[in-house]
C-alpha atoms as a PDB file:
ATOM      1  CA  UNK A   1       0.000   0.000   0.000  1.00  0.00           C
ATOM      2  CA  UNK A   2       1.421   3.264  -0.914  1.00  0.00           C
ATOM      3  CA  UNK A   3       1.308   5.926   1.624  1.00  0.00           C
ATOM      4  CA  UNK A   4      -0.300   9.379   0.399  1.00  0.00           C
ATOM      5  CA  UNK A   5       2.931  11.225   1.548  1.00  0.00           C
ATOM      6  CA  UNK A   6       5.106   9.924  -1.009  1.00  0.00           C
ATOM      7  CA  UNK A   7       2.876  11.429  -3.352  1.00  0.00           C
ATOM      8  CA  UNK A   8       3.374  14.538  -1.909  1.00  0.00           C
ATOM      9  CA  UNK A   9       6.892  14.123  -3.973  1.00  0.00           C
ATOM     10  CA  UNK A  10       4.870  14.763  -7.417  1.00  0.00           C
ATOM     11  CA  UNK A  11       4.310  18.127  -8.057  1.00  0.00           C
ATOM     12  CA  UNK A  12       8.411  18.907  -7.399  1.00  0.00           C
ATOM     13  CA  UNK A  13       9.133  15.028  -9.609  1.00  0.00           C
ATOM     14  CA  UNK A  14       7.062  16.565 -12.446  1.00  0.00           C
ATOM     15  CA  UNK A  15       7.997  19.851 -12.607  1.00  0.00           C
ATOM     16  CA  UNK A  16      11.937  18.455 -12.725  1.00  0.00           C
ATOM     17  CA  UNK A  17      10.453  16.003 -15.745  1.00  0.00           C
ATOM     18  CA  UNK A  18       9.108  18.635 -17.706  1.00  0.00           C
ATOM     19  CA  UNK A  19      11.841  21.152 -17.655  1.00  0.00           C
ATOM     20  CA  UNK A  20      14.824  19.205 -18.943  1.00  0.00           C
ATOM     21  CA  UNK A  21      12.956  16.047 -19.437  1.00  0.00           C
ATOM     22  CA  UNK A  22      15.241  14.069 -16.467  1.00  0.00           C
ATOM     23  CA  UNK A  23      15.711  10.493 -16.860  1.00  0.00           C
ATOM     24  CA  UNK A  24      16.143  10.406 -12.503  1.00  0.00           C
ATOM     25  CA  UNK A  25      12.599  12.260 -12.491  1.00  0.00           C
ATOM     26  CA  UNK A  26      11.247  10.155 -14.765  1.00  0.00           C
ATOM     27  CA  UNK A  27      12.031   7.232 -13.356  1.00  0.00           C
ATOM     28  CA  UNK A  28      10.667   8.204  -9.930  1.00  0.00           C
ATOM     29  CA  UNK A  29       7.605   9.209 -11.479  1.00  0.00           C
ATOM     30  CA  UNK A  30       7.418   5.434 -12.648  1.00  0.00           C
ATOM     31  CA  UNK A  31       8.094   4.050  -9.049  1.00  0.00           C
ATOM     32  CA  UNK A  32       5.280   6.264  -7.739  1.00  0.00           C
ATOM     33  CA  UNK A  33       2.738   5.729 -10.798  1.00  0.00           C
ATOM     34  CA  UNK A  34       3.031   2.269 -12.480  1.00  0.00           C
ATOM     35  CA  UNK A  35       2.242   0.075  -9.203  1.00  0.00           C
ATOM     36  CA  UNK A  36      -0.400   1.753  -9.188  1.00  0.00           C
ATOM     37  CA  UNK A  37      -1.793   2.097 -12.226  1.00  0.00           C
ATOM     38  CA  UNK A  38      -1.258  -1.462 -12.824  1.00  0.00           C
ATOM     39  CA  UNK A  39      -3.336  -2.560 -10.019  1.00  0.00           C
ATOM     40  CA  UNK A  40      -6.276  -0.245 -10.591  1.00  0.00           C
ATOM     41  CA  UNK A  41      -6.282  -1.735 -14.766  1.00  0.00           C
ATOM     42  CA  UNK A  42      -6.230  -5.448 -12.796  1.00  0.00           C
ATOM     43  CA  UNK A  43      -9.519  -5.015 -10.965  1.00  0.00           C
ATOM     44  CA  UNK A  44     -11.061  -3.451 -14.318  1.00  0.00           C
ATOM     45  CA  UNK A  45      -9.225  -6.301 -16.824  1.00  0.00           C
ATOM     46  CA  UNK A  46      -8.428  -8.991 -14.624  1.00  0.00           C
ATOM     47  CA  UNK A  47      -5.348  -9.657 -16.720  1.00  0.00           C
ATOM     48  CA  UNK A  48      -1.995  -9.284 -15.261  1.00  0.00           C
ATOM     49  CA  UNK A  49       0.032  -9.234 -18.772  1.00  0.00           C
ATOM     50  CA  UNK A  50      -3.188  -6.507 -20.079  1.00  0.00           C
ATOM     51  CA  UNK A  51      -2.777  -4.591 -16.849  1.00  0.00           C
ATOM     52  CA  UNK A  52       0.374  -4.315 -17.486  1.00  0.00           C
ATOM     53  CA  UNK A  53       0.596  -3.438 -21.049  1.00  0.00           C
ATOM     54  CA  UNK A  54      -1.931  -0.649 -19.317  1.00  0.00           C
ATOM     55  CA  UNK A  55       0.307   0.771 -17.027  1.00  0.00           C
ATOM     56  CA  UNK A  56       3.489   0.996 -19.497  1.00  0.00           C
ATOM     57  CA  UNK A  57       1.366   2.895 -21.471  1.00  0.00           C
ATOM     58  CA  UNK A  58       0.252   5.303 -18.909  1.00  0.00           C
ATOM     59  CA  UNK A  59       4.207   5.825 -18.000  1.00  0.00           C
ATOM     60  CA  UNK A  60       4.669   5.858 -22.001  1.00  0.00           C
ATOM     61  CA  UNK A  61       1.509   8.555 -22.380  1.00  0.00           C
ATOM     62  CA  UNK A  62       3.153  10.705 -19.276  1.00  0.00           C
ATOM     63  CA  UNK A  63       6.571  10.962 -20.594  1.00  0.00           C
ATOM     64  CA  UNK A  64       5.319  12.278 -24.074  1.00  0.00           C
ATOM     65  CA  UNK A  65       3.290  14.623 -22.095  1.00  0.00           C
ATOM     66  CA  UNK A  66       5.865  15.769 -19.905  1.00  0.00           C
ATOM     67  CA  UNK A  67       5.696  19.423 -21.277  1.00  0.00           C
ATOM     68  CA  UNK A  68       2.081  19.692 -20.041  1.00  0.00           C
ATOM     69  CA  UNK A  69       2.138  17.861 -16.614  1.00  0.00           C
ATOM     70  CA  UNK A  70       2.733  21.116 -14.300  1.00  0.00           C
ATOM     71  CA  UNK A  71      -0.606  21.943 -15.408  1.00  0.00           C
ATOM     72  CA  UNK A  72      -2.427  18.859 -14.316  1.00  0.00           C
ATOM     73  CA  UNK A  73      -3.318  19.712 -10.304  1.00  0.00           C
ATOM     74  CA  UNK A  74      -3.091  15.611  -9.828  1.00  0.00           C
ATOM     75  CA  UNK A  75      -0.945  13.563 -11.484  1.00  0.00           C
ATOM     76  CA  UNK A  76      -1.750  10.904  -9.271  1.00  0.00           C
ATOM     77  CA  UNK A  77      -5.353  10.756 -10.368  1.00  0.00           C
ATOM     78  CA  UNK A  78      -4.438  11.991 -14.031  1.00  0.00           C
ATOM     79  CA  UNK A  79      -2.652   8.334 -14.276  1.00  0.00           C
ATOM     80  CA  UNK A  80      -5.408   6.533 -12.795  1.00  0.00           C
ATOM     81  CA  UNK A  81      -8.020   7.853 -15.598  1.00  0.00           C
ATOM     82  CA  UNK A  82      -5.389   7.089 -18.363  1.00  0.00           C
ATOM     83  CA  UNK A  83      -5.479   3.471 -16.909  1.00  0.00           C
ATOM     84  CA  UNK A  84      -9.265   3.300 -16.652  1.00  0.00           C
ATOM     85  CA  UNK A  85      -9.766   4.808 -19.916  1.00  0.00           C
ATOM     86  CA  UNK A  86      -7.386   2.212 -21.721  1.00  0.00           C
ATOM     87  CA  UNK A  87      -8.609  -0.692 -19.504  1.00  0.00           C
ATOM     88  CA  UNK A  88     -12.351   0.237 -20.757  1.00  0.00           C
ATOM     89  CA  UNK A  89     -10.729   0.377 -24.132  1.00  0.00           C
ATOM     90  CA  UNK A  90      -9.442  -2.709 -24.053  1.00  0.00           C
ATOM     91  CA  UNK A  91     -12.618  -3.970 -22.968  1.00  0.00           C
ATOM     92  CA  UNK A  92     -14.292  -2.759 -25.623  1.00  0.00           C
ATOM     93  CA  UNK A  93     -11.617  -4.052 -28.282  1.00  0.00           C
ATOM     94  CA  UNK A  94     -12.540  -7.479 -26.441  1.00  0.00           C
ATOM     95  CA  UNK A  95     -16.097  -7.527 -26.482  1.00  0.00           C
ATOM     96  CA  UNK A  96     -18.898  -8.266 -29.169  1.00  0.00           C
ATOM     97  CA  UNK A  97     -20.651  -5.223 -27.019  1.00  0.00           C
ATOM     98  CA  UNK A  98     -18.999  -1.464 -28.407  1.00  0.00           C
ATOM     99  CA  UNK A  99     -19.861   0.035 -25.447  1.00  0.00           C
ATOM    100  CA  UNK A 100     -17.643  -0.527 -22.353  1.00  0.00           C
ATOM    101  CA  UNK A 101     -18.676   1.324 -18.840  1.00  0.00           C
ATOM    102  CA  UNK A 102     -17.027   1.200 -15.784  1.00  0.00           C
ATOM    103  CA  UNK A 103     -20.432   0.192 -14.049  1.00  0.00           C
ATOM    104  CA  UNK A 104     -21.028  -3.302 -16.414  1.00  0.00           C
ATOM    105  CA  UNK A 105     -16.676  -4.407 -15.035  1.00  0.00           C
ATOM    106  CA  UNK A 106     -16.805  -7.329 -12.852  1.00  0.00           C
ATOM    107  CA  UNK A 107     -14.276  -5.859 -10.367  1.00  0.00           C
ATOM    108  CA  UNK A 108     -11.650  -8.115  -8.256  1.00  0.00           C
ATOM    109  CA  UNK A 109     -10.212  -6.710  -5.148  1.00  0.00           C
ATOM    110  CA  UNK A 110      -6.768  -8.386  -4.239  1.00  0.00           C
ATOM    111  CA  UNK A 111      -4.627  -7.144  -1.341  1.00  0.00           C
ATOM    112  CA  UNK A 112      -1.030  -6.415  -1.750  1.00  0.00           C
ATOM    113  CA  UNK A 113       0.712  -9.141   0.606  1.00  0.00           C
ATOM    114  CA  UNK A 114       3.624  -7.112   0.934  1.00  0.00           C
ATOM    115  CA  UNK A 115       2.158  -4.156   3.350  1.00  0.00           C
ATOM    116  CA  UNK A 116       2.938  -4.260   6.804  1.00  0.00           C
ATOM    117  CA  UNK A 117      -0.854  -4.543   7.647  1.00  0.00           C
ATOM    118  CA  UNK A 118      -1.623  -7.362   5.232  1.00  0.00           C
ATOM    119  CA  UNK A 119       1.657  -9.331   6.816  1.00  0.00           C
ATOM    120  CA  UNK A 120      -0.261  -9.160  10.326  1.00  0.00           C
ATOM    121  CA  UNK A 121      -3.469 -10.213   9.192  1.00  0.00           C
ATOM    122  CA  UNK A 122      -3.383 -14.004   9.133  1.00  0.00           C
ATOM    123  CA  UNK A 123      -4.538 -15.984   6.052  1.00  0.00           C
ATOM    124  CA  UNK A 124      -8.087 -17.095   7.680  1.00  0.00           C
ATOM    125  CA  UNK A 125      -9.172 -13.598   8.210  1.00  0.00           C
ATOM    126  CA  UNK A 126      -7.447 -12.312   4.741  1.00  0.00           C
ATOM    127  CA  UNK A 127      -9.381 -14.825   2.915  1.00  0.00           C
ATOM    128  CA  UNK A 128     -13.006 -13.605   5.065  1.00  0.00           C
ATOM    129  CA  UNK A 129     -12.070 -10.090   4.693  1.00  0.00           C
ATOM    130  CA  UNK A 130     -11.727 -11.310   0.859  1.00  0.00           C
ATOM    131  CA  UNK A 131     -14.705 -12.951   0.532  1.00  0.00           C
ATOM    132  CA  UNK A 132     -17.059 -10.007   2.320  1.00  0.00           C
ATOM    133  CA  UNK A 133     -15.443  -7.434  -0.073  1.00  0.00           C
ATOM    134  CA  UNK A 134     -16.151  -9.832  -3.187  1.00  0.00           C
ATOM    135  CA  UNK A 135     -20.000 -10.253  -2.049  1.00  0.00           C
ATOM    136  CA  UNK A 136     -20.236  -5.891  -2.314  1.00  0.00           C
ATOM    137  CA  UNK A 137     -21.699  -4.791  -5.902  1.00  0.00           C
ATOM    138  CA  UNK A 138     -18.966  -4.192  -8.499  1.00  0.00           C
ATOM    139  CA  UNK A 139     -18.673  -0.564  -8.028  1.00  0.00           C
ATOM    140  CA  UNK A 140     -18.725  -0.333  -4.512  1.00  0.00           C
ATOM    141  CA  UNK A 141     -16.021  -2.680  -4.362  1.00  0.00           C
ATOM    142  CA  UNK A 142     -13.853  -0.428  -7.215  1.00  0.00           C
ATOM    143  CA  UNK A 143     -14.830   2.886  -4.908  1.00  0.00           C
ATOM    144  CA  UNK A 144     -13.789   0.473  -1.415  1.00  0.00           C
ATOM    145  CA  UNK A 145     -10.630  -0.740  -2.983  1.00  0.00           C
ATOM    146  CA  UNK A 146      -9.267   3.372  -4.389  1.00  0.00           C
ATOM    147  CA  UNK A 147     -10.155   4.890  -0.867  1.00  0.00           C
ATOM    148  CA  UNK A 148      -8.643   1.904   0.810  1.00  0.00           C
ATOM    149  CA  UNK A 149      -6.129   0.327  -1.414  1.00  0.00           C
ATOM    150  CA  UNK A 150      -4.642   3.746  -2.907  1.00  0.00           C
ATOM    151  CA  UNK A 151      -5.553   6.522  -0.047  1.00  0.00           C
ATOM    152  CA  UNK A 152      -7.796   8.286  -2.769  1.00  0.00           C
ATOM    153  CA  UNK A 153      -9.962  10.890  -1.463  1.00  0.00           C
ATOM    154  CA  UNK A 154     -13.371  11.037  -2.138  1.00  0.00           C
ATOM    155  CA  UNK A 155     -12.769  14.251  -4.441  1.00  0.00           C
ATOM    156  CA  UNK A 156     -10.190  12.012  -6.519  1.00  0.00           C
ATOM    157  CA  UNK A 157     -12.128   8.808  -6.426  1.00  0.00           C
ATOM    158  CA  UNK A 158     -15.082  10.678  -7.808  1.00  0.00           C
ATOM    159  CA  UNK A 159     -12.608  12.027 -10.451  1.00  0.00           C
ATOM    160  CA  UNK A 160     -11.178   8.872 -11.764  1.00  0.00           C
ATOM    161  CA  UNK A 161     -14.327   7.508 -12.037  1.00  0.00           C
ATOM    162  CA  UNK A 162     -16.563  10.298 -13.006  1.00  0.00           C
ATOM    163  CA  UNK A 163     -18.872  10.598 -10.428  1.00  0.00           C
ATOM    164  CA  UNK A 164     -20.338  12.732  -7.603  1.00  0.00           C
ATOM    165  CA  UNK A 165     -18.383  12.513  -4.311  1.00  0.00           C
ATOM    166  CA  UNK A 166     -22.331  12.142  -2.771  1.00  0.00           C
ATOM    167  CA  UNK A 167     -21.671   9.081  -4.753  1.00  0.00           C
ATOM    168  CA  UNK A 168     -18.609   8.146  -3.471  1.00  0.00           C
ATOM    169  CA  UNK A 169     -19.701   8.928  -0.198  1.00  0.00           C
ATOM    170  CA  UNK A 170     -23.023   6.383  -0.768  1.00  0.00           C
ATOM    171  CA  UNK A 171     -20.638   3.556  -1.693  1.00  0.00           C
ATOM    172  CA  UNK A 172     -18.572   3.667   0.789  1.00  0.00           C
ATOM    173  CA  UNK A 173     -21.217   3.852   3.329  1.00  0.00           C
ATOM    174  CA  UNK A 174     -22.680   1.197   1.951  1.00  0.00           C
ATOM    175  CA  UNK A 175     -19.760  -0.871   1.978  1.00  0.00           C
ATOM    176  CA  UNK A 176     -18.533  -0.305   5.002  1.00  0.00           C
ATOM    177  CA  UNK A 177     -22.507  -1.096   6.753  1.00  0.00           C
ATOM    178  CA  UNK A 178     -22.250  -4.535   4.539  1.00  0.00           C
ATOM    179  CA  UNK A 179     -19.172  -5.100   5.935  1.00  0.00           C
ATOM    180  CA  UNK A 180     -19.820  -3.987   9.191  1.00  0.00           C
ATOM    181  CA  UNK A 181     -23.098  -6.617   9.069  1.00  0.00           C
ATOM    182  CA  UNK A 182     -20.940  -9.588   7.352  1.00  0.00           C
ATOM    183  CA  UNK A 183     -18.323  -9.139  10.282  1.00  0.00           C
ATOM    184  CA  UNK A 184     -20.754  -9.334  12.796  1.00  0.00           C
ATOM    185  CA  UNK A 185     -22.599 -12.211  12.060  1.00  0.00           C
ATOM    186  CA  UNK A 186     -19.427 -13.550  11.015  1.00  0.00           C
ATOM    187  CA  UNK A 187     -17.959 -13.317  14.437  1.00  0.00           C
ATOM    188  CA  UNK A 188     -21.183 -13.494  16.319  1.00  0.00           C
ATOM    189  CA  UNK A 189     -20.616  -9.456  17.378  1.00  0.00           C
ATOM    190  CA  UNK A 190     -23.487  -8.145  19.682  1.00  0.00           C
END
């Protein structure tokens, strides 16, 4: 899980990109971006090799915009729509159906095992905390996994996905109640 502060590094990381188009910048752009990027195009394609091909091309589309990044207030959030937007294209390529929306993805929620928190939490509970998160609707489970997974604020999450942050605030109220409920009668909680 990557901590909100180190994307507090962005704004100075860009603005060294764009001005002499720095390799070093560049490349810490990519250690703050493609992880990621490359998640968020997983839940959406459920294709590691596709999510991947999605997130080089985010890094690709950044560096040939590098000229016009200091104007983007989020980079962070900026990447995360590339990825959607070529994950729903991909989609679409894929599919019979020439429409692809965010709201018809069949979203899968996977937890980073390398986090400190995920070490602690023992395989029985991972695999129950899996299970209740898999049972929420599809985009309630894409809204749970950017506030939780990626640190997203409500504002951003309604940005990479294109919706009110009354909506963002609805799904996560919602999940967190279904979850609340599953845990509960999970663990026979009063």
């Amino acid at each position: 899980m990557l901590v909100k502060n180190q994307f507090n590094q962005l704004p100075e990381i860009v603005s060294r990109l764009a001005l002499s188009g720095c390799e070093q910048a560049y490349r810490e752009l990519f250690n703050l971006l493609y992880l990621p990027s490359k998640k968020f195009s997983f839940c959406i394609l459920k294709s590691n090799e596709e999510a991947e091909e999605v997130a080089e091309d985010v890094m690709i589309t950044l560096w040939k915009q590098r000229d016009s990044l200091p104007q983007i207030n989020n980079i962070h959030v900026y990447a995360l729509v590339i990825a959607k937007n070529l994950s729903l294209n991909i989609l679409r390529k894929n599919s019979k159906n020439k429409t692809a929306s965010i709201d018809d993805v069949d979203i899968n929620f996977f937890f980073d095992s390398s986090s400190p928190e995920q070490i602690i939490i023992d395989n029985e509970l991972k695999q129950r905390l899996e299970r209740a998160i898999q049972s929420l609707p599809p985009k309630c489970q894409l809204v749970f996994k950017l506030a939780k997974e990626n640190n997203l604020s409500y504002k951003e999450i309604a940005e990479v996905l294109s919706i009110s942050v009354k909506t963002v605030d609805a799904h996560l109220v919602a999940a967190t109640q279904k979850l609340a409920l599953i845990f509960k009668a999970e663990f026979q909680i009063k």
